[in-house]
N, C-alpha and C. Protein backbone atom coordinates (compact mmCIF):
# COMPACT_ATOMS: atom_id res chain seq x y z
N UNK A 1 25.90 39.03 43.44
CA UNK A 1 25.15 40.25 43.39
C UNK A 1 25.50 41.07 42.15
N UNK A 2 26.52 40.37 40.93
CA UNK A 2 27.16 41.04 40.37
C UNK A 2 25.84 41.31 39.54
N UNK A 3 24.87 40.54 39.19
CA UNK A 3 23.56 40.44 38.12
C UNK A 3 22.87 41.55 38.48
N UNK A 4 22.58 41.61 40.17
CA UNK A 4 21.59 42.43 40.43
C UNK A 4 22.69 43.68 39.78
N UNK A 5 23.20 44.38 40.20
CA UNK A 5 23.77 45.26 39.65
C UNK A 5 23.52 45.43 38.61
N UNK A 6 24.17 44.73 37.61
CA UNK A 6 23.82 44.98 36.18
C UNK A 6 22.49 45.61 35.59
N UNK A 7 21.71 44.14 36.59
CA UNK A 7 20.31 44.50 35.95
C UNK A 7 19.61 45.71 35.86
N UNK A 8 20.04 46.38 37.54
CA UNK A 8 19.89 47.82 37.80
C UNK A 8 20.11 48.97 36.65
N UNK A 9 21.09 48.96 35.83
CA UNK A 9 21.74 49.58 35.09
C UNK A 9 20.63 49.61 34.21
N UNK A 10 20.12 48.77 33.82
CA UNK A 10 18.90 48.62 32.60
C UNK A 10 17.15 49.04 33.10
N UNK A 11 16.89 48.65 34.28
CA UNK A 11 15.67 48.32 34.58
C UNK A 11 15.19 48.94 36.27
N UNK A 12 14.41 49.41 36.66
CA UNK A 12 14.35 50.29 38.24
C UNK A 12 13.72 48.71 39.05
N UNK A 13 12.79 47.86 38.31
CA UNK A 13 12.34 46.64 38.94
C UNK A 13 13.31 45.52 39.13
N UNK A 14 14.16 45.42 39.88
CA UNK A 14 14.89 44.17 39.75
C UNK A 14 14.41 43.28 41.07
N UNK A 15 14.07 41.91 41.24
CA UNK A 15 13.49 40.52 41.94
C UNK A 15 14.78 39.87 42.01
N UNK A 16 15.17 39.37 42.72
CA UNK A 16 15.93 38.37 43.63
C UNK A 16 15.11 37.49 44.20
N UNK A 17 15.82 35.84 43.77
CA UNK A 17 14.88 35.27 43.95
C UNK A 17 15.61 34.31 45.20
N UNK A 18 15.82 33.92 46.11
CA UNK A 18 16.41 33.01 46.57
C UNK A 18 15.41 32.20 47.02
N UNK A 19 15.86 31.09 46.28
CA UNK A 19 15.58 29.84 46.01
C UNK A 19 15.62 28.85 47.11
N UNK A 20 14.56 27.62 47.32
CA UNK A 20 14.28 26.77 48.39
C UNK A 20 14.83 27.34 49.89
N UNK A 21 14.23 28.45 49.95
CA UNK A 21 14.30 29.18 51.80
C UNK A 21 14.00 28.48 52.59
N UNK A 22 12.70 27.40 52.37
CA UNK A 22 12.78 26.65 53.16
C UNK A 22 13.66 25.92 54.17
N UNK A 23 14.55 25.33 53.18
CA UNK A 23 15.35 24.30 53.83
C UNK A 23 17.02 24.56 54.15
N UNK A 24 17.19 26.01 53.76
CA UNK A 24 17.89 27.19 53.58
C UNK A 24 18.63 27.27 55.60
N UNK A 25 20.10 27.98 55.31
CA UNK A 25 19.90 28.16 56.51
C UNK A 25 19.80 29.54 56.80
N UNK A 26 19.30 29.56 57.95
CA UNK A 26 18.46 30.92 58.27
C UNK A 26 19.66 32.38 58.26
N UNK A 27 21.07 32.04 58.82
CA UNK A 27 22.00 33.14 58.63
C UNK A 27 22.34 33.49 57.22
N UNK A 28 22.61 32.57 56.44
CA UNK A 28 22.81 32.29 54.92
C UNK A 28 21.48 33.54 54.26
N UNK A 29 20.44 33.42 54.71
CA UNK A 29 19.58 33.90 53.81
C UNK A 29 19.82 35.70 54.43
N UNK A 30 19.72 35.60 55.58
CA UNK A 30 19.80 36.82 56.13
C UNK A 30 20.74 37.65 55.61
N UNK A 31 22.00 36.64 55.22
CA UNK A 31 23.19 38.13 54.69
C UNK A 31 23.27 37.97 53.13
N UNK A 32 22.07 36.64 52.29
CA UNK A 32 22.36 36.87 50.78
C UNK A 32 21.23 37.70 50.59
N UNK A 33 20.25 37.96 51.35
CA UNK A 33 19.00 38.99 51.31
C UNK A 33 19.58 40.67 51.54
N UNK A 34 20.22 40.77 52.61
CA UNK A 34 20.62 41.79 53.04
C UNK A 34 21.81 42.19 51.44
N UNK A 35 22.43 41.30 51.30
CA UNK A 35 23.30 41.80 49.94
C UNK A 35 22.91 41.93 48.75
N UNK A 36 21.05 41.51 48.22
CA UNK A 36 20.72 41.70 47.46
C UNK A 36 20.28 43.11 46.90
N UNK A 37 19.43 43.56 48.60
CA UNK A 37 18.83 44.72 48.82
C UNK A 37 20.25 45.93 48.82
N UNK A 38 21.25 45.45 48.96
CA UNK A 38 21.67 46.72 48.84
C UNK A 38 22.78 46.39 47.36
N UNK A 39 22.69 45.55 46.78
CA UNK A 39 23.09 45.51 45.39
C UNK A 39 22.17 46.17 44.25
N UNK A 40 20.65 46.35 44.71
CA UNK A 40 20.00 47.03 44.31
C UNK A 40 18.61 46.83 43.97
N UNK A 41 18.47 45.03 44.85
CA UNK A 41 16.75 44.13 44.48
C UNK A 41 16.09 45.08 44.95
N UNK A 42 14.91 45.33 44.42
CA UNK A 42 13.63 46.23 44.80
C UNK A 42 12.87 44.83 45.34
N UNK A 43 12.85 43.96 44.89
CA UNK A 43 12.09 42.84 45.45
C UNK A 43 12.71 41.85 45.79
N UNK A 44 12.67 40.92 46.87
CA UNK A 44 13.33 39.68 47.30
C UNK A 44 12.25 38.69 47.66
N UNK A 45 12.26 37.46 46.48
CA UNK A 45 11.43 36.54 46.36
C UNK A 45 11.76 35.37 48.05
N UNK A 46 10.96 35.12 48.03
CA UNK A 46 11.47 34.21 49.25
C UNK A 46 10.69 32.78 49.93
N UNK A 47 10.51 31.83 48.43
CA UNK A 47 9.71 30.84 48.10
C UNK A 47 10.26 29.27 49.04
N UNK A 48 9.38 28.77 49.23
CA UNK A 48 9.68 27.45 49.96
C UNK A 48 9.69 26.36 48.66
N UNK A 49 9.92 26.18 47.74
CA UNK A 49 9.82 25.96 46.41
C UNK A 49 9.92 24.05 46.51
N UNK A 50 10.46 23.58 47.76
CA UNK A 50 10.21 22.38 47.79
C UNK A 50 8.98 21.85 48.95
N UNK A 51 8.54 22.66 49.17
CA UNK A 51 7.56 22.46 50.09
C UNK A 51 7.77 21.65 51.33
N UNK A 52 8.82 22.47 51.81
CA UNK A 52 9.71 21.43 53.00
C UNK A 52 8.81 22.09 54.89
N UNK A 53 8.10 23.58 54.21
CA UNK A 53 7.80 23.73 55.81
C UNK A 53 6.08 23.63 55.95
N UNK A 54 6.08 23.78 56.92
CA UNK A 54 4.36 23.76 57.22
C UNK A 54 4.11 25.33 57.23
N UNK A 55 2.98 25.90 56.65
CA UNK A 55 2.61 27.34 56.51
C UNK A 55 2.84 28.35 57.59
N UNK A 56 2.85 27.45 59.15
CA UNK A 56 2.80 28.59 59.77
C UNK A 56 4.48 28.71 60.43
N UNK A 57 5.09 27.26 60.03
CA UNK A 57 6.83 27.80 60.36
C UNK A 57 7.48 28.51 59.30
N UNK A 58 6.90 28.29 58.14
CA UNK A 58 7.25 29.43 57.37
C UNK A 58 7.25 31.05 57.61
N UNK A 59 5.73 31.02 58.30
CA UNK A 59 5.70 32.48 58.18
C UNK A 59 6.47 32.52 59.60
N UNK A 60 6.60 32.40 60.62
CA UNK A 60 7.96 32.20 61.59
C UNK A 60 9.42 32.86 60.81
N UNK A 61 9.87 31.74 59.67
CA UNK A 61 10.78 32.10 59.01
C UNK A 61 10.95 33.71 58.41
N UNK A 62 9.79 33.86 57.85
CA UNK A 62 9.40 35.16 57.17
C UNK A 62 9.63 36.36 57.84
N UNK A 63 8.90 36.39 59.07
CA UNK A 63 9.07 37.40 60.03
C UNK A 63 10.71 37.74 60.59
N UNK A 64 11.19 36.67 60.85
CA UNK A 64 12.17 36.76 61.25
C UNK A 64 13.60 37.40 59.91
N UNK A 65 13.19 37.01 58.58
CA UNK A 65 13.93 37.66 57.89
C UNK A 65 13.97 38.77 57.67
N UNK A 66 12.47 39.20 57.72
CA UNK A 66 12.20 40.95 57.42
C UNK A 66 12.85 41.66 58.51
N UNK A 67 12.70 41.27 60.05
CA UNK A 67 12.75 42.02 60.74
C UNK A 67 14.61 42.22 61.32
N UNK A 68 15.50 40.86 60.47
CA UNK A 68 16.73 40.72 60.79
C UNK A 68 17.71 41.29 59.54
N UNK A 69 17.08 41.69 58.52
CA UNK A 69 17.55 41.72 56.94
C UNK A 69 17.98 43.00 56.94
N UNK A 70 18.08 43.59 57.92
CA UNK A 70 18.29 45.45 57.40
C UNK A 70 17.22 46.28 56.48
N UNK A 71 16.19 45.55 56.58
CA UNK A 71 15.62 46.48 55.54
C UNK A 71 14.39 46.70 56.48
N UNK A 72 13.95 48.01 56.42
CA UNK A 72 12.93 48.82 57.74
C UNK A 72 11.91 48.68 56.85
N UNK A 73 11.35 49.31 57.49
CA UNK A 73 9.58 49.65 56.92
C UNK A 73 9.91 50.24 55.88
N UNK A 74 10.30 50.87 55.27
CA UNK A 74 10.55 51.10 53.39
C UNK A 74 10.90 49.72 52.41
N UNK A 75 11.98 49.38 53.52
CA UNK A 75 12.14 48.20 52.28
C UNK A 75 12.19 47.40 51.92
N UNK A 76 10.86 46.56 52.97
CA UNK A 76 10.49 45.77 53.27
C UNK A 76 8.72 45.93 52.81
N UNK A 77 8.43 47.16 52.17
CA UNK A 77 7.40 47.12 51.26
C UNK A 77 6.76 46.61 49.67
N UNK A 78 5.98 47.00 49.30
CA UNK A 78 5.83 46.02 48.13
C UNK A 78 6.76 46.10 47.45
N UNK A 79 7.68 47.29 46.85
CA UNK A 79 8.43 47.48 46.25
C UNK A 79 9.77 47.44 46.12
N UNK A 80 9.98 47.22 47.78
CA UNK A 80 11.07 47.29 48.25
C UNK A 80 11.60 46.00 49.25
N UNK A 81 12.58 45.42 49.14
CA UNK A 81 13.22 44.43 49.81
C UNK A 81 12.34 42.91 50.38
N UNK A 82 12.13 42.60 51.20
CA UNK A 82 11.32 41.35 51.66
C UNK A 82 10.03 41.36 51.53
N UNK A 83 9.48 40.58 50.02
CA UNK A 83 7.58 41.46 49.72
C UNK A 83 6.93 40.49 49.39
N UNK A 84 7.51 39.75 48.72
CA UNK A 84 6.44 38.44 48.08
C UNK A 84 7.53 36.99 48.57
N UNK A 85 5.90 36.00 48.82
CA UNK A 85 6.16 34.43 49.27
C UNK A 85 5.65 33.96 48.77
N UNK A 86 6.40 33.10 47.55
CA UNK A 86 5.89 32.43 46.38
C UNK A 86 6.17 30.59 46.91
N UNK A 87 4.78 29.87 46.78
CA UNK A 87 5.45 28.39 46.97
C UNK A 87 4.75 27.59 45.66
């Protein structure tokens, strides 16, 4: 999280991207998401990047991160914490 930080220092937009969520395990993502958002990601990418799930266990996955990640209805908006699903 030391990057996100940094990046902060320079820029108000900083993206976190964690990489193949898919196949990811689900506690793992929950506390490197939760440590991004409060290192200072305004956005947390959260791509299936090997195309390991079927669309709708993904969004399964999805729901379940937003709603376990610490981040509420603020920051879990476009701008803020769990926003975009890139595959």
């Amino acid at each position: 999280m030391h990057a996100v930080k940094h990046a902060r220092k320079f820029v108000d937009d900083v993206e976190f991207y964690a990489e193949d969520t898919g196949r990811s395990d689900q506690e793992f993502l929950v506390r490197i998401i939760e440590a991004a958002v409060k290192a200072g990601a305004t956005v947390v990418n959260i791509p299936d990047t090997m195309g390991y799930n079927m669309p709708w266990d993904f969004g399964v996955r999805i729901r379940d991160l937003r709603g376990r990640c610490g981040c509420g209805r603020s920051a879990c908006g476009r701008r803020d914490g769990v926003s975009r699903v890139r595959d």
